[in-house]
Protein backbone atom coordinates (compact mmCIF):
# COMPACT_ATOMS: atom_id res chain seq x y z
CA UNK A 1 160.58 90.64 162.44
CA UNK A 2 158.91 91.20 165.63
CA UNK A 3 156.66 88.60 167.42
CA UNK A 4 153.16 89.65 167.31
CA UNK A 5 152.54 90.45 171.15
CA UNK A 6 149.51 88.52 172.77
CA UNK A 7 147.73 89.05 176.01
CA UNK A 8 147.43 85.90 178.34
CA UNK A 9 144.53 84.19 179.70
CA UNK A 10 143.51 85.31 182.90
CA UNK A 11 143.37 82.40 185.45
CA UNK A 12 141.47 84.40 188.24
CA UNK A 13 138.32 82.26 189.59
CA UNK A 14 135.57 84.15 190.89
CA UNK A 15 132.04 83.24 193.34
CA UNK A 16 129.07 84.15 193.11
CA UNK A 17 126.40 83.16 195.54
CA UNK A 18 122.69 82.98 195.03
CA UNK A 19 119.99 82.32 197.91
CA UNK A 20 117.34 80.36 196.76
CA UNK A 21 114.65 81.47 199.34
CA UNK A 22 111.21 81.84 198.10
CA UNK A 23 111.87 79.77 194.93
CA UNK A 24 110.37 76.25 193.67
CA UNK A 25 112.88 73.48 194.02
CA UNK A 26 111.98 72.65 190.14
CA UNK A 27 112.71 76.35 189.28
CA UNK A 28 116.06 75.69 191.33
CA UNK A 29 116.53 72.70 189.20
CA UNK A 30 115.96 74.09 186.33
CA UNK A 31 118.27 77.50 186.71
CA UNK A 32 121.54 74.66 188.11
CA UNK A 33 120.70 73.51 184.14
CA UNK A 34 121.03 76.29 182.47
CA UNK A 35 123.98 77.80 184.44
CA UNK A 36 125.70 74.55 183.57
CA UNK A 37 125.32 75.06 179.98
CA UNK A 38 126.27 78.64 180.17
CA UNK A 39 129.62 79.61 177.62
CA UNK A 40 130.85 80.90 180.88
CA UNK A 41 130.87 77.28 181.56
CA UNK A 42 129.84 77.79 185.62
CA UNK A 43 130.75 75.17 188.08
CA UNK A 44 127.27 75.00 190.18
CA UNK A 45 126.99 73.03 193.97
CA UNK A 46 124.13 73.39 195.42
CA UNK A 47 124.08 73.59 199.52
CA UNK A 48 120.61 72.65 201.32
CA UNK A 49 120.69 73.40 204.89
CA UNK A 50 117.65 72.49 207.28
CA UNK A 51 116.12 75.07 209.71
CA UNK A 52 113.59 73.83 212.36
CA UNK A 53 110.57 77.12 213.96
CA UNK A 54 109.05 75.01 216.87
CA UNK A 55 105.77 76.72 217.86
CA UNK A 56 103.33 76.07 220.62
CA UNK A 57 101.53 72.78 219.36
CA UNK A 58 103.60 72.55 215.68
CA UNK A 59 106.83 71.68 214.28
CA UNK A 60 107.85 73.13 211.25
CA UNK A 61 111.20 71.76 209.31
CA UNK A 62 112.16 74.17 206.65
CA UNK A 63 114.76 73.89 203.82
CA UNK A 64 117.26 76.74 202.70
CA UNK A 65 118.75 76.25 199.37
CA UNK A 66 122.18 77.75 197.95
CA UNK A 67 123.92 77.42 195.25
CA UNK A 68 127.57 78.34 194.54
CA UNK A 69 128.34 78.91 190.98
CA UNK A 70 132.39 79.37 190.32
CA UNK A 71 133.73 80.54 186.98
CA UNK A 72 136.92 81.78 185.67
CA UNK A 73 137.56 84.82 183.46
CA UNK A 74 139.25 84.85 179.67
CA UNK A 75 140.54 87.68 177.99
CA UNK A 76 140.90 85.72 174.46
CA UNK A 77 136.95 84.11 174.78
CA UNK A 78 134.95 87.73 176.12
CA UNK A 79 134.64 86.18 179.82
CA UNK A 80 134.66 88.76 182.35
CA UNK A 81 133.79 89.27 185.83
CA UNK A 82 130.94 91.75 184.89
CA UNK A 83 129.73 89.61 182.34
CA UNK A 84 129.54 86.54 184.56
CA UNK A 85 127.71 88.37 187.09
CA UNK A 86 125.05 89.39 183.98
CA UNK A 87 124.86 86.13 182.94
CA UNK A 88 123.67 84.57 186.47
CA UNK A 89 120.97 87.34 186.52
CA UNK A 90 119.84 86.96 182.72
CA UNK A 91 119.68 82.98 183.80
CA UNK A 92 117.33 83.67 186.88
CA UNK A 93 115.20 86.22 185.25
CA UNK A 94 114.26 83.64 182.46
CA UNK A 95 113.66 80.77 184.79
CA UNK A 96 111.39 82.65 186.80
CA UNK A 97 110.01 83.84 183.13
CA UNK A 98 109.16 80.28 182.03
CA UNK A 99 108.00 79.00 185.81
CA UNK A 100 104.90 77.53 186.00
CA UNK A 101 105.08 78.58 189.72
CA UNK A 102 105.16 81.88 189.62
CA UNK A 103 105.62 83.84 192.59
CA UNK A 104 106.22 87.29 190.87
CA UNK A 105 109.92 87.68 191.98
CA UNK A 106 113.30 89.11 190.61
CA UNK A 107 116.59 88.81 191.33
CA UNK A 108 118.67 91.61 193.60
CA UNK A 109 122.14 91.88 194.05
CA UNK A 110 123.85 92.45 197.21
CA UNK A 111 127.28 92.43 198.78
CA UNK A 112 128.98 89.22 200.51
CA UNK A 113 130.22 89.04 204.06
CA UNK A 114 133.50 88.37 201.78
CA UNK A 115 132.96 91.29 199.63
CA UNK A 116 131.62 88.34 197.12
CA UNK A 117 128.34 89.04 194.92
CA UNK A 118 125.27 87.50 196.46
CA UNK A 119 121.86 87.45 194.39
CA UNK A 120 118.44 87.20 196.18
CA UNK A 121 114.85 86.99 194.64
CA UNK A 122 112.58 89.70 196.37
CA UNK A 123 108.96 90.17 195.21
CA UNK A 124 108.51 92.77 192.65
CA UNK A 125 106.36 95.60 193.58
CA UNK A 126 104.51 95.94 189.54
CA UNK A 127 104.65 92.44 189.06
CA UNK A 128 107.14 91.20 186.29
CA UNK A 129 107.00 91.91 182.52
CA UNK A 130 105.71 89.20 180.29
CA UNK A 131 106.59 89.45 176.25
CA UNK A 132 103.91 91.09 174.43
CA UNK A 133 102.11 89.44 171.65
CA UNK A 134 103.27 90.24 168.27
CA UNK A 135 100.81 90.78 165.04
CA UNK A 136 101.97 87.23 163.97
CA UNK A 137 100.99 85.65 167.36
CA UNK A 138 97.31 87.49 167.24
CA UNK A 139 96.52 86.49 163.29
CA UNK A 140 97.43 82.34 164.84
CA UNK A 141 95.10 82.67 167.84
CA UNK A 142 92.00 83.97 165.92
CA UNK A 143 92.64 81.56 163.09
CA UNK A 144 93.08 78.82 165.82
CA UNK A 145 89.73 80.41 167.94
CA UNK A 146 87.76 80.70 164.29
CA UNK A 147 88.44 77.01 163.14
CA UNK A 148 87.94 75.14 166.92
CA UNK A 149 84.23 76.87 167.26
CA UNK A 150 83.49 75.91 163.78
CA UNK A 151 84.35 72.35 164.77
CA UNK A 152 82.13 72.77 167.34
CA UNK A 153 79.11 74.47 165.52
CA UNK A 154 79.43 71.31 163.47
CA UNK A 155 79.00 69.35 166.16
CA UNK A 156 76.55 70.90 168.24
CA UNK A 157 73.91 73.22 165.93
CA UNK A 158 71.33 70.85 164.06
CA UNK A 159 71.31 73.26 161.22
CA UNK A 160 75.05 72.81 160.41
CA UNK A 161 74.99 69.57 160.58
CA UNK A 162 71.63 68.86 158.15
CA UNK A 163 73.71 71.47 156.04
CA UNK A 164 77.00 69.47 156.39
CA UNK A 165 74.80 66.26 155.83
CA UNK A 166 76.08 64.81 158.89
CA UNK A 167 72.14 64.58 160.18
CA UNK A 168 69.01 63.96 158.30
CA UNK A 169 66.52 66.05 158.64
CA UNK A 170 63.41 64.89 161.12
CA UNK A 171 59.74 63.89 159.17
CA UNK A 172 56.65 64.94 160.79
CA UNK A 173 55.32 62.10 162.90
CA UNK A 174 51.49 61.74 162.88
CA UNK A 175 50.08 61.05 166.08
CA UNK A 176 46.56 59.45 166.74
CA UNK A 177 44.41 60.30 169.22
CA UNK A 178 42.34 58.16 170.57
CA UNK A 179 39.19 58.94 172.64
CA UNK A 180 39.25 57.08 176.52
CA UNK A 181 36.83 54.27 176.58
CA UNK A 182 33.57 55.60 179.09
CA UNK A 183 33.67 53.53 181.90
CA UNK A 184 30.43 52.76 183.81
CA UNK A 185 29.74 54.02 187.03
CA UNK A 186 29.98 50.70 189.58
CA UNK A 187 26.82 50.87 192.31
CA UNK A 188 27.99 50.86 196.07
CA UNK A 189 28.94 46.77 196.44
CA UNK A 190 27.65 47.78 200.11
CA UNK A 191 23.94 48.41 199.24
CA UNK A 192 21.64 46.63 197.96
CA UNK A 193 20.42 47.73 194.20
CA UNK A 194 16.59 48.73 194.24
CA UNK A 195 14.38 48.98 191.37
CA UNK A 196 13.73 51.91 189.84
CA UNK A 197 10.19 51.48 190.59
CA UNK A 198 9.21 50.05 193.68
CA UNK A 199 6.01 49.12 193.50
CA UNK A 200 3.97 49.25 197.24
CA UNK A 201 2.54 46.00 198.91
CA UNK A 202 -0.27 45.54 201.20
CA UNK A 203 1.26 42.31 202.26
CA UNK A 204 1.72 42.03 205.76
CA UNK A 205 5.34 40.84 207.01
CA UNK A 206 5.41 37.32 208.75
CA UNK A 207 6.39 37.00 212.26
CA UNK A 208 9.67 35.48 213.07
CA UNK A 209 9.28 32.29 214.54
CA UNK A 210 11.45 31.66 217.72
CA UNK A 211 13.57 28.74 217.60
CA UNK A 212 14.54 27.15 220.36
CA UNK A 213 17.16 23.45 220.50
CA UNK A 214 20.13 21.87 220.88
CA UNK A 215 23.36 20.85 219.56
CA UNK A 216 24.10 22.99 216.12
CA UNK A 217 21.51 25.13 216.12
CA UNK A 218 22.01 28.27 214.01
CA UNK A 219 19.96 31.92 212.76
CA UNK A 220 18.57 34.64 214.65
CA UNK A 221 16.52 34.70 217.38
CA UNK A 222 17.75 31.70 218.10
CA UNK A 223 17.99 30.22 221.86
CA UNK A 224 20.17 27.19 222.46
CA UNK A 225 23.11 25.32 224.11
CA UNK A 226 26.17 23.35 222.99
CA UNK A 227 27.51 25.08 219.54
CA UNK A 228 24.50 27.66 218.89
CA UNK A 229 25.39 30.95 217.29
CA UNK A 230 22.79 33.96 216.94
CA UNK A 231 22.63 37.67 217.28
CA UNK A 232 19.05 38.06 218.88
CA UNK A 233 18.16 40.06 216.04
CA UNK A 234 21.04 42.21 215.81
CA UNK A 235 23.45 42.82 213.10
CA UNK A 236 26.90 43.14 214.02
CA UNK A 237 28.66 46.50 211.85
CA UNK A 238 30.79 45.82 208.64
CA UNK A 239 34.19 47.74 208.11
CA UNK A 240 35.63 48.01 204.92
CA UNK A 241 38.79 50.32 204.66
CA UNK A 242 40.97 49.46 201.67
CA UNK A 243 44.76 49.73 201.99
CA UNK A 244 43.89 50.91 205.67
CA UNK A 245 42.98 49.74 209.09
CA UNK A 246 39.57 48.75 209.79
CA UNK A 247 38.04 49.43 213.32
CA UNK A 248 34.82 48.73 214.22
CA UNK A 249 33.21 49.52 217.65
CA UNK A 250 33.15 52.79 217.95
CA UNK A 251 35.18 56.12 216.72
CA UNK A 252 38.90 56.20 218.17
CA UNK A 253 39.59 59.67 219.62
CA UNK A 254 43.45 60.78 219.61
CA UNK A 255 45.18 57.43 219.17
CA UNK A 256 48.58 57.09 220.56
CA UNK A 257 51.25 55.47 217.79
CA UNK A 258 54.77 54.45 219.54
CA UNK A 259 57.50 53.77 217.83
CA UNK A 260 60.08 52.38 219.95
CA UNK A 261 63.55 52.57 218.39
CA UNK A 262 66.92 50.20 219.46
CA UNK A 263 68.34 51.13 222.43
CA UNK A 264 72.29 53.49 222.02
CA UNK A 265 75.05 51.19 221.49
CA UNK A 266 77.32 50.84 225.31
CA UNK A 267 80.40 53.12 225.21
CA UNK A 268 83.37 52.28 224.32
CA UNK A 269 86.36 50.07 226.44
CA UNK A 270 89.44 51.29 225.38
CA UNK A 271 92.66 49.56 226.82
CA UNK A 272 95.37 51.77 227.69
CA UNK A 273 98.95 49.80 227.07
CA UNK A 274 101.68 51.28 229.04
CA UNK A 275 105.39 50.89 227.69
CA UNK A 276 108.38 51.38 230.02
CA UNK A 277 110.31 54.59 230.11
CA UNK A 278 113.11 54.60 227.63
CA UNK A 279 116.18 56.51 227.91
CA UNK A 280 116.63 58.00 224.34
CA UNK A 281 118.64 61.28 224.95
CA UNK A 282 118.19 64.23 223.07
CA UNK A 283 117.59 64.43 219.29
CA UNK A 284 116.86 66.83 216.16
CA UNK A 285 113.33 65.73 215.98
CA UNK A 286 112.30 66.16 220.40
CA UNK A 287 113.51 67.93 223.50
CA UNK A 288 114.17 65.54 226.69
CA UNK A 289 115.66 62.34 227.36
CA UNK A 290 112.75 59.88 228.70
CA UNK A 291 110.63 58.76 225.76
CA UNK A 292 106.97 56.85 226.73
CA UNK A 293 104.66 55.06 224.36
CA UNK A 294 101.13 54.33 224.98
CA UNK A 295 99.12 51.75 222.90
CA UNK A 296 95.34 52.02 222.79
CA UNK A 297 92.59 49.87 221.47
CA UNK A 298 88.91 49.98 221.34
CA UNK A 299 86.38 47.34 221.45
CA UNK A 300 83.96 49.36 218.88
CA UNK A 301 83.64 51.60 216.88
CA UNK A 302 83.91 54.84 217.97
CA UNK A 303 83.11 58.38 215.84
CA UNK A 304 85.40 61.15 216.22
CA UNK A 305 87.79 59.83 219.27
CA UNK A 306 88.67 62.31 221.52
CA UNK A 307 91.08 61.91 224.55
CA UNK A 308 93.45 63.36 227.01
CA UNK A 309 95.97 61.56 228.98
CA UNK A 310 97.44 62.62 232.36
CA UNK A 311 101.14 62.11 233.39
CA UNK A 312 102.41 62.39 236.92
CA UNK A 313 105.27 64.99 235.34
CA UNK A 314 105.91 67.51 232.82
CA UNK A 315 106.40 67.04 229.44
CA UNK A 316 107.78 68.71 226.23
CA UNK A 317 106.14 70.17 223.42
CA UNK A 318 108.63 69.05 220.65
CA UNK A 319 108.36 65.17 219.55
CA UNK A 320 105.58 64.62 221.24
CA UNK A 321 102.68 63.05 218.94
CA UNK A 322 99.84 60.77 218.21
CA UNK A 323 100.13 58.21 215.17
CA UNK A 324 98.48 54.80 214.12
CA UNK A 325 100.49 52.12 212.81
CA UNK A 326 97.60 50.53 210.74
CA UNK A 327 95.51 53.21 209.16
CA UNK A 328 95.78 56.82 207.98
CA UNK A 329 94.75 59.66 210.49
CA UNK A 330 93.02 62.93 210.13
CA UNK A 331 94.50 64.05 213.67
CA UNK A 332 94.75 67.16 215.72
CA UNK A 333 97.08 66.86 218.72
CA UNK A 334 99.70 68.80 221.26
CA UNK A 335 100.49 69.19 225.29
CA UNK A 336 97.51 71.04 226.11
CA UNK A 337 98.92 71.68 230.21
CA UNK A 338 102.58 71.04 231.06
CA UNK A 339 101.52 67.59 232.48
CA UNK A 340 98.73 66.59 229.71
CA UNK A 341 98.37 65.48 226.00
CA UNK A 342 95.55 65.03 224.07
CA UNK A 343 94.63 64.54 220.08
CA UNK A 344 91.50 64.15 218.07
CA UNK A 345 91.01 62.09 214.92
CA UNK A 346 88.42 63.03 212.74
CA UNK A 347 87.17 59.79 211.21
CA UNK A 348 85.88 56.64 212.81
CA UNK A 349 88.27 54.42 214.70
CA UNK A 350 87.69 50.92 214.22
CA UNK A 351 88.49 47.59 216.80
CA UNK A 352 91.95 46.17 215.52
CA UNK A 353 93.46 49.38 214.56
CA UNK A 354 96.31 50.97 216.82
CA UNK A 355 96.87 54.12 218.38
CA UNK A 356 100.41 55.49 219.69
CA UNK A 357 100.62 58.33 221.96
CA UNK A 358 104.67 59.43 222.79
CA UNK A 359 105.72 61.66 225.11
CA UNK A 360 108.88 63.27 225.50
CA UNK A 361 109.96 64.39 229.02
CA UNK A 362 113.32 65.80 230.72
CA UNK A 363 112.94 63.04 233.18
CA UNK A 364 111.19 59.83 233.17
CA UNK A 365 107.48 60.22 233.85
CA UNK A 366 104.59 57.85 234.11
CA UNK A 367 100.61 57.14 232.94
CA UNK A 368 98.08 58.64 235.30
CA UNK A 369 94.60 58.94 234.03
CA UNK A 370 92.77 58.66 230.90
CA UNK A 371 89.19 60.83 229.39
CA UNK A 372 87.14 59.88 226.70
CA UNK A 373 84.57 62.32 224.75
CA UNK A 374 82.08 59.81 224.22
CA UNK A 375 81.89 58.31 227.98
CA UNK A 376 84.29 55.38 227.71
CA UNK A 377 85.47 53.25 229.95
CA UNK A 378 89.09 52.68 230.26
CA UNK A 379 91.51 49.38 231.11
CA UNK A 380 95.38 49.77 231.62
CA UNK A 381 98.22 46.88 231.15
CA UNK A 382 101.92 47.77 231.33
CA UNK A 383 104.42 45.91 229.82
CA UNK A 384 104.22 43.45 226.24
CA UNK A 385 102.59 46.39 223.83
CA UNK A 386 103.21 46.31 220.33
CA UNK A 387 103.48 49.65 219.09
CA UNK A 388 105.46 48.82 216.32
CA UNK A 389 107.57 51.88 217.17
């Protein structure tokens, strides 16, 4: 008998890179996890590498994410090169299928630097394909759509709900009206009432007799020392002027009202607190090797802080920042000249909170002058700040 020939496994191992630009890191999560549970049974690592853009006045860090997926091929189990390569693509095409961040991407293959496959998402000119609804899919919706505004009818319409006796239905209320009692017209409390019919006199009036005396003598016409009161016939005017102000005397032409408000509150004194140079060399997050904190506080409050600090040297873009140990800042900053800084926080700044100002220099530079918005005055210490930095 002759033994049945059979063809060996193939042991070759193969790469295939894909570059992760423009995707979510949870739809790069997400595609790792279903690589790894492939039947081609890939062997993902995933590679970040950090890129830094420095622009005038912003630092951006970026992240570029790669992943390596290895594999090896079998003759006996249907595992080929081709298919491998078709099974990475079908895997990114239904990641970015079920993404809830869509970006409207698809994958493109392209040639290694080591002749290896890369794949890259570009954006897709039509947008990509979603799966149609089938007749199935349509007759669940409507019977989903019909049933949920039913609900609400019931609900919502008071004639579905008297019909569902969920509400009973409202009885006529009778309503009585009632006529306003007549009120009587009041006479003028300021003039006398007359009668209706007057009737005319012949009498002659009485003359007045003149008083004259002493010590507690009151009435009119009255002529006297030591605690006398009288009006020599006169009648001094009455005023009445309800929920108002009553002046008598004369008619007031063009009165004058002034309202005199508080007086501004004083600027301002913010104290400037100068650390010493430090010798930090150079980093990934600033250019230079002098680094010099400045610690400000304010005696009150002050509304929108704006400042700008002088320094007798130039100083570098990247690193250099404004930040607040003790509260959360709404801040604008950056070098504004090659020997200035200045930021702007757009909230109020209260007495007790902290303010940081570092500047990053090629050589060691030092505090020259300080300029409020708002008028404040400034005081300067060096040495013993707590910046907490």
């Amino acid at each position: 008998m002759s033994k049945k020939e059979t063809r060996p496994e193939s042991d070759a191992h193969f790469l295939i890179t894909v570059n992760c630009d423009g995707l979510h890191p949870d739809d790069i999560e997400e595609l790792k996890r279903s690589l790894e549970t492939s039947r081609y049974r890939f062997k993902v690592e995933v590679r970040s590498k950090v890129r830094t853009e420095d622009y005038p006045g912003l630092f951006v860090i970026g992240v570029n994410t790669t992943l390596l997926v290895r594999f090896s091929t079998s003759w006996m189990r249907g595992r080929t090169r081709r298919g491998g390569l078709n099974a990475v693509i079908s895997a990114i095409d239904e990641t970015l299928d079920n993404s809830s961040h869509d970006r409207n991407r698809r994958p493109r293959v392209i040639v290694g630097p080591n002749t290896e496959p890369v794949i890259t998402t570009e954006e897709a000119l039509r947008g990509r394909k979603r799966q149609s609804w089938n007749r199935a899919d349509v007759l669940t919706a409507a019977a989903l759509i019909v049933a949920l505004l039913t609900l609400v009818a019931a609900f919502v319409i008071p004639e579905v709900r008297q019909l569902l006796h969920l509400e009973k239905k409202p009885q006529a209320s009778k309503v009585e009206v009632q006529a306003a009692p007549k009120i009587q017209a009041l006479q003028n409390p300021i003039e006398p009432t007359r009668p209706a019919n007057p009737e005319p006199t012949n009498q002659q009036q009485k003359p007045t007799p003149h008083v004259k005396g002493n010590s507690n003598v009151a009435g009119n016409n009255v002529m006297g020392k030591n605690n006398v009161t009288g009006s020599a016939n006169t009648t001094g005017p009455t005023a009445v002027a309800p929920n108002g102000i009553a002046i008598a005397g004369g008619n007031v032409t063009n009165p004058t009202v002034n309202n005199f408000a508080p007086p501004p509150p004083k600027p301002a004194v913010v104290n400037v607190c100068v650390g010493e140079p430090q010798n930090v060399g150079r980093g990934a997050g600033h250019d230079g090797n002098f680094r010099l904190i400045l610690t400000l506080t304010t005696d009150s409050p002050v509304e929108n802080p704006t400042y700008g600090f002088q320094f007798n040297g130039a100083i570098l873009s990247k690193g250099s920042a404004a930040s607040s140990p003790d509260m959360a800042v709404n801040i604008k900053e950056g070098v504004t000249t090659p020997t200035s800084f200045a930021f702007a926080i757009y909230q109020t700044w209260y007495p007790g909170q902290r303010m940081n100002v570092e500047v990053y220099s090629q050589d060691a530079v030092s505090f020259v002058d300080a300029v409020g918005k708002h008028s404040e005055s400034f005081t300067v210490k060096n040495g013993g700040c707590n910046s907490s930095l």
